[in-house]
PDB file of N, CA and C in Angstrom:
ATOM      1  N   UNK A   1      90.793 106.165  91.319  1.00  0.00           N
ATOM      2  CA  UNK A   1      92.063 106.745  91.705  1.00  0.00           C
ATOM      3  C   UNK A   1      92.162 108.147  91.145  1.00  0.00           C
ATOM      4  N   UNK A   2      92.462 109.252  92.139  1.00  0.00           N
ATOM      5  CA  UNK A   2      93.091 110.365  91.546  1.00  0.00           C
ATOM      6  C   UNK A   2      94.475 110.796  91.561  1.00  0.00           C
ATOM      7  N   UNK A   3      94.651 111.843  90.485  1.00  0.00           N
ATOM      8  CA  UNK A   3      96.317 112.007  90.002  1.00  0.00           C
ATOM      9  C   UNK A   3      96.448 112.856  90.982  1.00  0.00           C
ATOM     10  N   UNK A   4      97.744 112.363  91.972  1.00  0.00           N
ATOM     11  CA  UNK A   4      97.895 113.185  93.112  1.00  0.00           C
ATOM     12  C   UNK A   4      98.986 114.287  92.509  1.00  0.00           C
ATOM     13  N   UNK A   5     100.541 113.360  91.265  1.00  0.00           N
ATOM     14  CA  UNK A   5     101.103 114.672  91.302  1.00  0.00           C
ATOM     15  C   UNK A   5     102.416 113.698  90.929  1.00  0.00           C
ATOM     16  N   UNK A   6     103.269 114.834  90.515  1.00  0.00           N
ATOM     17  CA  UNK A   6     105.034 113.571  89.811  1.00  0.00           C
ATOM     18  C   UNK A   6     106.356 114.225  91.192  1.00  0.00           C
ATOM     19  N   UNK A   7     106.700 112.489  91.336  1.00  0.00           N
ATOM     20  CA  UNK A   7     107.613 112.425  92.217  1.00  0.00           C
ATOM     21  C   UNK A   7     108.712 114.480  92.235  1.00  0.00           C
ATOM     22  N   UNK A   8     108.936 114.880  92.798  1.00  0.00           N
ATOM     23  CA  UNK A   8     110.120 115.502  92.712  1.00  0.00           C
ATOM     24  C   UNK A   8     111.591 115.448  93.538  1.00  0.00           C
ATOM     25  N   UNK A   9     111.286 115.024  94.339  1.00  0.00           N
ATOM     26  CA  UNK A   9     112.641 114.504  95.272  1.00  0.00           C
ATOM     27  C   UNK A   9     112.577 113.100  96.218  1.00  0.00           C
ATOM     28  N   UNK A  10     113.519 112.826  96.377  1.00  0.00           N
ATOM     29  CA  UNK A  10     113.717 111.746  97.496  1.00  0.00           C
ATOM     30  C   UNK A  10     114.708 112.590  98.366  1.00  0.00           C
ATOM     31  N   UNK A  11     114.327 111.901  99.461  1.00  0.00           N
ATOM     32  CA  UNK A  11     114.890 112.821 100.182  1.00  0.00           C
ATOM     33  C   UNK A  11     116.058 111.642 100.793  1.00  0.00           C
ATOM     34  N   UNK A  12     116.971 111.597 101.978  1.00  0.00           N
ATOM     35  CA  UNK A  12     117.942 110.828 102.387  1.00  0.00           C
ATOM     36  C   UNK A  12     117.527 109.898 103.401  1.00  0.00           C
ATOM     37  N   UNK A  13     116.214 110.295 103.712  1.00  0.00           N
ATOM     38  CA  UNK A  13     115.698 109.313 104.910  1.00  0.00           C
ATOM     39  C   UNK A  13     114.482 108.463 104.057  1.00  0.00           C
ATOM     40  N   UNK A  14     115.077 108.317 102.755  1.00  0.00           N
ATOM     41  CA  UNK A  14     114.153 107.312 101.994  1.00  0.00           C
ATOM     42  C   UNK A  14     112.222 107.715 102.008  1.00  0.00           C
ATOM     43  N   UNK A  15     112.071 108.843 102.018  1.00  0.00           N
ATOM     44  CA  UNK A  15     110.789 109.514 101.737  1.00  0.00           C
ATOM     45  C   UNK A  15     110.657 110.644 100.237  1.00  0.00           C
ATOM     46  N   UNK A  16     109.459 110.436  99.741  1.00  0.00           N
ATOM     47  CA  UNK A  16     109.096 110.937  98.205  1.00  0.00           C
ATOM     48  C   UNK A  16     109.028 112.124  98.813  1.00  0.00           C
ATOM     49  N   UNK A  17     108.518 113.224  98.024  1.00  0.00           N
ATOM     50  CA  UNK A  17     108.409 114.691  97.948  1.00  0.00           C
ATOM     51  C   UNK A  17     107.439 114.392  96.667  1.00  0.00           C
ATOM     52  N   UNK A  18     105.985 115.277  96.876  1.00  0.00           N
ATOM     53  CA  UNK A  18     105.331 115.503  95.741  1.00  0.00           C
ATOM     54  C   UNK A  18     104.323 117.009  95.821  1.00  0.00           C
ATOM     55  N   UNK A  19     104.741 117.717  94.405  1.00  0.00           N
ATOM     56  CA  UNK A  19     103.458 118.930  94.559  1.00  0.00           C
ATOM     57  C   UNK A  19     102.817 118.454  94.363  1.00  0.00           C
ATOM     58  N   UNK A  20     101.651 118.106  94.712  1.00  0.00           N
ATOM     59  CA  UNK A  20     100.539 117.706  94.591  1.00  0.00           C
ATOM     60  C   UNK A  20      99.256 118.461  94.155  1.00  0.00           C
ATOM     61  N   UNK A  21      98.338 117.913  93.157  1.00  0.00           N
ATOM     62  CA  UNK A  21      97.551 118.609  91.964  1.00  0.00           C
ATOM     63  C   UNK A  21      96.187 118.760  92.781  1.00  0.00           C
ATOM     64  N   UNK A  22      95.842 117.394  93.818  1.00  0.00           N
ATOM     65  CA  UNK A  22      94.828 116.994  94.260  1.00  0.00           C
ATOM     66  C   UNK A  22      95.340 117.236  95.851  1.00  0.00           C
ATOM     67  N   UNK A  23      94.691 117.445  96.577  1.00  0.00           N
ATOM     68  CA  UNK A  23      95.031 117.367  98.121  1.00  0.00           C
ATOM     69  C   UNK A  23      93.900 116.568  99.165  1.00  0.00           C
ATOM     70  N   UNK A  24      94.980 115.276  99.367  1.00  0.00           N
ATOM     71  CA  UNK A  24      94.435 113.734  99.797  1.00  0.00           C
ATOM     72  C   UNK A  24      94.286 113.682 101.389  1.00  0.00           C
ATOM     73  N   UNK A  25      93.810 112.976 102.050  1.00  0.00           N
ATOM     74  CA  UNK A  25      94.222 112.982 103.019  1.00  0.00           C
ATOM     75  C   UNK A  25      95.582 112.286 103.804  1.00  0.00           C
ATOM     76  N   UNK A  26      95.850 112.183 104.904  1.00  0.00           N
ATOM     77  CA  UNK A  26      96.675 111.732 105.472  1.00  0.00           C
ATOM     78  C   UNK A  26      96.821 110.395 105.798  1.00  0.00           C
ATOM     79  N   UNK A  27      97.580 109.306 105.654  1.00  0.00           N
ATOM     80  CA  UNK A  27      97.602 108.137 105.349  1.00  0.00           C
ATOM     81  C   UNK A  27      96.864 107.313 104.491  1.00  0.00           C
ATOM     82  N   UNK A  28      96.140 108.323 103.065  1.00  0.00           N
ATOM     83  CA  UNK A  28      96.120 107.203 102.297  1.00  0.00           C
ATOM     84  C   UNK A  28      96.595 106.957 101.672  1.00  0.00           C
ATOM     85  N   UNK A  29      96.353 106.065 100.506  1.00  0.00           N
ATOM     86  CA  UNK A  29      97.556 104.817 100.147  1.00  0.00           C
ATOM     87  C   UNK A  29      97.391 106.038  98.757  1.00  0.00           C
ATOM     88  N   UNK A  30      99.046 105.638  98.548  1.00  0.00           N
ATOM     89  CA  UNK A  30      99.248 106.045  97.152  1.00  0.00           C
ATOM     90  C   UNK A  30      99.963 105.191  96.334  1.00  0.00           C
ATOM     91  N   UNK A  31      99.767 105.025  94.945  1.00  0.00           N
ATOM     92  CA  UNK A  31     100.013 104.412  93.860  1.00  0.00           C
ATOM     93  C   UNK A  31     100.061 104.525  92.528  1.00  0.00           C
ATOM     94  N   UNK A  32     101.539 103.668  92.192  1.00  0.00           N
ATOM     95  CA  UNK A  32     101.879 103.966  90.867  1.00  0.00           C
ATOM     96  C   UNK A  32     100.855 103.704  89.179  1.00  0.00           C
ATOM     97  N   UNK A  33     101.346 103.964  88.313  1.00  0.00           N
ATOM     98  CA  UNK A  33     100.780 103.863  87.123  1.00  0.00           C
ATOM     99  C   UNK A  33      99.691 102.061  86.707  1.00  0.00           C
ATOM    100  N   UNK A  34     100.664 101.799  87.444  1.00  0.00           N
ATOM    101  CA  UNK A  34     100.219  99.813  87.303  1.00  0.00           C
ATOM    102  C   UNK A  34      99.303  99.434  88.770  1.00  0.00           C
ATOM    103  N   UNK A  35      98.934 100.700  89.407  1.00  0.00           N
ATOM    104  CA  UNK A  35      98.303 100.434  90.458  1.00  0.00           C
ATOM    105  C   UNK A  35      98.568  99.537  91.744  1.00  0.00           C
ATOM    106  N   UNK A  36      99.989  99.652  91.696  1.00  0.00           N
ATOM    107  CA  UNK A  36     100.913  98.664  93.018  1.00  0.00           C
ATOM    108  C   UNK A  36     101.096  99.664  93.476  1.00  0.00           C
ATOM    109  N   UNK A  37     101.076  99.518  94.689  1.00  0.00           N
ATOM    110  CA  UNK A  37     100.997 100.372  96.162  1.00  0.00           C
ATOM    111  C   UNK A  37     102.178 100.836  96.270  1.00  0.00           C
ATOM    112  N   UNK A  38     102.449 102.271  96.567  1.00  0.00           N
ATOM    113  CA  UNK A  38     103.939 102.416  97.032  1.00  0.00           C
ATOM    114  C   UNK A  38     104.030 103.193  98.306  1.00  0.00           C
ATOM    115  N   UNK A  39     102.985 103.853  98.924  1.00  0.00           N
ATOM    116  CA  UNK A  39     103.110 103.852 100.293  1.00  0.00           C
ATOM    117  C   UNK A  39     102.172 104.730 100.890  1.00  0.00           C
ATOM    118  N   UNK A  40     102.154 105.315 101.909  1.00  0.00           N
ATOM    119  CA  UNK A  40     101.030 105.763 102.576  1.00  0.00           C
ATOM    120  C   UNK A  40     101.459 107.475 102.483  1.00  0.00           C
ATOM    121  N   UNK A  41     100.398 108.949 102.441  1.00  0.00           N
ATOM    122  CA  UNK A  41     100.885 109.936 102.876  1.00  0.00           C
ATOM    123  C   UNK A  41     101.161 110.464 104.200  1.00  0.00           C
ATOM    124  N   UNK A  42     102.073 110.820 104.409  1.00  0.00           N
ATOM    125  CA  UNK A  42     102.563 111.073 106.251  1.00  0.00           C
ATOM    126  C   UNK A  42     102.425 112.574 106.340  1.00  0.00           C
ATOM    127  N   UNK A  43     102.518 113.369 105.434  1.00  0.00           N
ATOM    128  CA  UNK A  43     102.409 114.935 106.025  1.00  0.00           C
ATOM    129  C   UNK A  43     101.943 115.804 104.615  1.00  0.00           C
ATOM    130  N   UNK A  44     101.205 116.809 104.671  1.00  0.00           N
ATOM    131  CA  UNK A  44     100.920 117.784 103.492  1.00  0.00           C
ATOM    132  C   UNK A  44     100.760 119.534 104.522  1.00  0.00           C
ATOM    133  N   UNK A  45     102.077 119.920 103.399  1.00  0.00           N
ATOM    134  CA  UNK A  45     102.675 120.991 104.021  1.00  0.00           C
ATOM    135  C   UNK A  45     103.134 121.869 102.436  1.00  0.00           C
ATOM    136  N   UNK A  46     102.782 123.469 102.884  1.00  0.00           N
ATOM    137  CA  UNK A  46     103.579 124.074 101.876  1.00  0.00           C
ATOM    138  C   UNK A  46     102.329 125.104 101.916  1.00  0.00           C
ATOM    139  N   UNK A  47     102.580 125.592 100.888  1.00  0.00           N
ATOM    140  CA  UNK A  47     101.465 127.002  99.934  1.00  0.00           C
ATOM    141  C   UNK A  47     100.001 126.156  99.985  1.00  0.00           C
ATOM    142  N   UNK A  48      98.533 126.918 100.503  1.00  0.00           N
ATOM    143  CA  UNK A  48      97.797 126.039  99.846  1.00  0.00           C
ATOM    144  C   UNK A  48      97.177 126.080  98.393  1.00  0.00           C
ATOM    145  N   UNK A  49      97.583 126.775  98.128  1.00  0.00           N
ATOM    146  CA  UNK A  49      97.317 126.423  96.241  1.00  0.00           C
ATOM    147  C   UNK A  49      98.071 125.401  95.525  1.00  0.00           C
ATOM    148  N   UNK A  50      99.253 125.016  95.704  1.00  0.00           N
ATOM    149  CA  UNK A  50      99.840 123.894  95.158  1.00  0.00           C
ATOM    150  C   UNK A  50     100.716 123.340  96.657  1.00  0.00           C
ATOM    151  N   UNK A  51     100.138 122.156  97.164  1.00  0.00           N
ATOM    152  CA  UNK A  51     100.545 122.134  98.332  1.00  0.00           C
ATOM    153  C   UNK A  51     101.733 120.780  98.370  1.00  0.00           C
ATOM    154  N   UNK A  52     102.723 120.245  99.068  1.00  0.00           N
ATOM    155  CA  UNK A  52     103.763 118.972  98.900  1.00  0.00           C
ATOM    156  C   UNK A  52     103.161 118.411  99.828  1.00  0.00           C
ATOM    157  N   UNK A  53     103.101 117.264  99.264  1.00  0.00           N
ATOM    158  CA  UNK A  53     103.011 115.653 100.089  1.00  0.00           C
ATOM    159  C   UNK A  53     104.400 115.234 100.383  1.00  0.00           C
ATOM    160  N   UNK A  54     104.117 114.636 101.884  1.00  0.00           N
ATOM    161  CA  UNK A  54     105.317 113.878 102.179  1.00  0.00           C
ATOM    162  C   UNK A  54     104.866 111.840 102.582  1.00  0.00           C
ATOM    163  N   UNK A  55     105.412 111.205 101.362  1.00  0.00           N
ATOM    164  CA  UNK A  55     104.921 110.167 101.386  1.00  0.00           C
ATOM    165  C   UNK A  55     105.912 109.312 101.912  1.00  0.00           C
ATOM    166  N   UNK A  56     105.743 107.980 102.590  1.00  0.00           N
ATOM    167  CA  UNK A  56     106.318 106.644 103.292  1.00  0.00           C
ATOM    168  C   UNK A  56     106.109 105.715 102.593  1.00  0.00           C
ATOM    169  N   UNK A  57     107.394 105.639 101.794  1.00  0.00           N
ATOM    170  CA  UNK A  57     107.269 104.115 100.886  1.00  0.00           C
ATOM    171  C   UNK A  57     107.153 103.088 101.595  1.00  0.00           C
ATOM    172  N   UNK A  58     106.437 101.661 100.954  1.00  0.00           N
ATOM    173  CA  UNK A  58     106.446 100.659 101.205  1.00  0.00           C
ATOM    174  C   UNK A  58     108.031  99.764 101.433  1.00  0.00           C
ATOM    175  N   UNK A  59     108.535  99.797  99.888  1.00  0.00           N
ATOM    176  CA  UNK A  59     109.519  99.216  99.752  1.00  0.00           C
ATOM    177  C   UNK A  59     110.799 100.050  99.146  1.00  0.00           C
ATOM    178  N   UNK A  60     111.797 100.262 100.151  1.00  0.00           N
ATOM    179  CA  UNK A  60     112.865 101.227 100.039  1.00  0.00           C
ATOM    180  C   UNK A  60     113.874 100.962  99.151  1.00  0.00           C
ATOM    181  N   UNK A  61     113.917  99.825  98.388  1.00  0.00           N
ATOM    182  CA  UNK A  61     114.566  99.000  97.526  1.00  0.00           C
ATOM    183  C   UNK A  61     114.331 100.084  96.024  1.00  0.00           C
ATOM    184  N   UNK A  62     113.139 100.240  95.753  1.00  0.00           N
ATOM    185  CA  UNK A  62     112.629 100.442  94.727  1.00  0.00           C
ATOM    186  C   UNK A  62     112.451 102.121  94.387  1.00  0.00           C
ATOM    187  N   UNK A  63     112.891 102.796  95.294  1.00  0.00           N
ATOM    188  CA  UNK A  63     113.142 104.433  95.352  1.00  0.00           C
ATOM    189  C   UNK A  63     113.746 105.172  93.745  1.00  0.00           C
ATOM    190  N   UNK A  64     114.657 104.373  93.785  1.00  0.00           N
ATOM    191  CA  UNK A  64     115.384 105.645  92.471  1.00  0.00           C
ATOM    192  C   UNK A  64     114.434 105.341  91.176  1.00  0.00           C
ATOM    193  N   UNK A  65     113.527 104.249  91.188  1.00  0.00           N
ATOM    194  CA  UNK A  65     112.919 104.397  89.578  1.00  0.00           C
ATOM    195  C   UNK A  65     111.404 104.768  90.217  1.00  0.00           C
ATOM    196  N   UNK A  66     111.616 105.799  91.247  1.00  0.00           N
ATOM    197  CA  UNK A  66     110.337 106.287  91.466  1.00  0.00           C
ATOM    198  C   UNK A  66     109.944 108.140  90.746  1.00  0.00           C
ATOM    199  N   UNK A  67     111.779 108.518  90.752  1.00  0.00           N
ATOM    200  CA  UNK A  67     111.868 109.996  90.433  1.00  0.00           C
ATOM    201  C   UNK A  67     111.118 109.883  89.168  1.00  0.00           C
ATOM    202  N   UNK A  68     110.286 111.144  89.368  1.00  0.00           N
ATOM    203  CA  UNK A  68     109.612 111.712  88.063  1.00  0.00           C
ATOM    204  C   UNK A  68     109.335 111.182  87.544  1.00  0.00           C
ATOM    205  N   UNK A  69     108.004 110.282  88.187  1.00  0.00           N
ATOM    206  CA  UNK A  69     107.052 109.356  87.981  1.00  0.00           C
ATOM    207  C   UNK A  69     105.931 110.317  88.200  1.00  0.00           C
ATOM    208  N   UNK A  70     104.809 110.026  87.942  1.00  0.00           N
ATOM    209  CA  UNK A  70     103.318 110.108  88.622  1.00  0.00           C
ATOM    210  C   UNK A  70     102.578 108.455  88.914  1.00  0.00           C
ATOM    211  N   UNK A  71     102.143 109.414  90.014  1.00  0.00           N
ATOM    212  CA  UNK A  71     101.658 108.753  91.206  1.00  0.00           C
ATOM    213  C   UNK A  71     100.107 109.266  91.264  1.00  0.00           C
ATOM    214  N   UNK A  72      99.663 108.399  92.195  1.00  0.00           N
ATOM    215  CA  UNK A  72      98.036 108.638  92.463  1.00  0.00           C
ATOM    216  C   UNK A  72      97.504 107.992  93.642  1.00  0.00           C
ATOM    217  N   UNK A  73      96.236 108.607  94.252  1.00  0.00           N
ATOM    218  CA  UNK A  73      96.090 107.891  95.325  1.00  0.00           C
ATOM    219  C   UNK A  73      94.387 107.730  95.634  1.00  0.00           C
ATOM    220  N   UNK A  74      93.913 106.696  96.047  1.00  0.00           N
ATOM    221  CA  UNK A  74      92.512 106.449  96.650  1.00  0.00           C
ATOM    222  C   UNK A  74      92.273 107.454  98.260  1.00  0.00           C
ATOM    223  N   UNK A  75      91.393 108.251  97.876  1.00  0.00           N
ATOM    224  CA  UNK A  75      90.677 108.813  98.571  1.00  0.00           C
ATOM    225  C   UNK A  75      89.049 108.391  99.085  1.00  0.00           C
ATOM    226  N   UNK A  76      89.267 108.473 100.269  1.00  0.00           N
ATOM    227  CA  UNK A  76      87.818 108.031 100.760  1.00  0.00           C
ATOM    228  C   UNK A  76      86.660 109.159 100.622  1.00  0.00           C
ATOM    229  N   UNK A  77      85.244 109.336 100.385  1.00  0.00           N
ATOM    230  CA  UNK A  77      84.301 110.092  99.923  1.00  0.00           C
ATOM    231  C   UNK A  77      83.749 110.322 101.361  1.00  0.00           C
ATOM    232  N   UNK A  78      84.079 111.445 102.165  1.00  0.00           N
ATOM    233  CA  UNK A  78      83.942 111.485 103.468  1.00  0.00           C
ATOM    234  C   UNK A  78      82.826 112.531 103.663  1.00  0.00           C
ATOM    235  N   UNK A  79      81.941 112.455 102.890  1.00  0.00           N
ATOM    236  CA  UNK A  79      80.473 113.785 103.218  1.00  0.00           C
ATOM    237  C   UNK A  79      79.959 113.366 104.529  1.00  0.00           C
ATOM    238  N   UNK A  80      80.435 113.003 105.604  1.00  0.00           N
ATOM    239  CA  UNK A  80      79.594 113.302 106.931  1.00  0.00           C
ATOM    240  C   UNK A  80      78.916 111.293 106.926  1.00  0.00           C
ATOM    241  N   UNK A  81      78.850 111.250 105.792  1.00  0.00           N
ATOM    242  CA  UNK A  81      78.119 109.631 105.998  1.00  0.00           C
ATOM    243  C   UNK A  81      78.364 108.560 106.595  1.00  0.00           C
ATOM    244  N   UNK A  82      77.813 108.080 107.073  1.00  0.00           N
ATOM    245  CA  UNK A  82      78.423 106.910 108.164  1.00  0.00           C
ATOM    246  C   UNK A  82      78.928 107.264 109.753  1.00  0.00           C
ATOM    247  N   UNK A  83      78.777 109.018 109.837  1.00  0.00           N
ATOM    248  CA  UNK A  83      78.887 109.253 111.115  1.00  0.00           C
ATOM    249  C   UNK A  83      77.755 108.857 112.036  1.00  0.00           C
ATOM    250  N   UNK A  84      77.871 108.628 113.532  1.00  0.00           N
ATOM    251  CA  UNK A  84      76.706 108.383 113.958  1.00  0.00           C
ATOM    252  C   UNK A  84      76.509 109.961 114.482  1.00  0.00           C
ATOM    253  N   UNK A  85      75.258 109.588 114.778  1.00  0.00           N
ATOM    254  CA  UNK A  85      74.066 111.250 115.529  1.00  0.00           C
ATOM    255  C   UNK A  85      73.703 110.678 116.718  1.00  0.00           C
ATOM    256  N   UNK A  86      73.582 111.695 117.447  1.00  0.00           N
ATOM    257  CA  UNK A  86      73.158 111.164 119.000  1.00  0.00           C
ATOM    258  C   UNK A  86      71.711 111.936 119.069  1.00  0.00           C
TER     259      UNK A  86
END
């Protein structure tokens, strides 16, 4: 797992806001300190030197003890491998 970056906003339509340290791709899973899933990334937008993630929680219940947390997320190792060649 890498440290993607600490919550900074929720927004009103129940989605995180994060600057992000590492820049992940798009729908993968991100997760808290105890390694329980809290949701997928849906958009990365902003400056590209320190760029914001816009993440889709799992469970919307559990939002307010997410502020100014860090978070992290599994990234897949995508060097070209496993593509096919014609």
């Amino acid at each position: 797992m890498e440290f993607l970056g600490e919550v900074e906003t929720i927004t009103d339509e129940g989605r995180l806001i994060v600057r992000a340290t590492a820049l992940p791709d798009v729908n993968s899973p991100v997760f808290d300190q105890r390694e329980r899933k809290i949701g997928t990334v849906k958009r990365v937008f902003g400056p590209v030197d320190s760029p914001y993630v816009t993440i889709l929680p799992v469970d919307k219940e559990r939002l307010s003890g997410l502020a100014h947390k860090k978070i992290y997320f599994k990234g897949e190792n995508t060097n070209g491998k496993g593509k096919r060649r014609n």
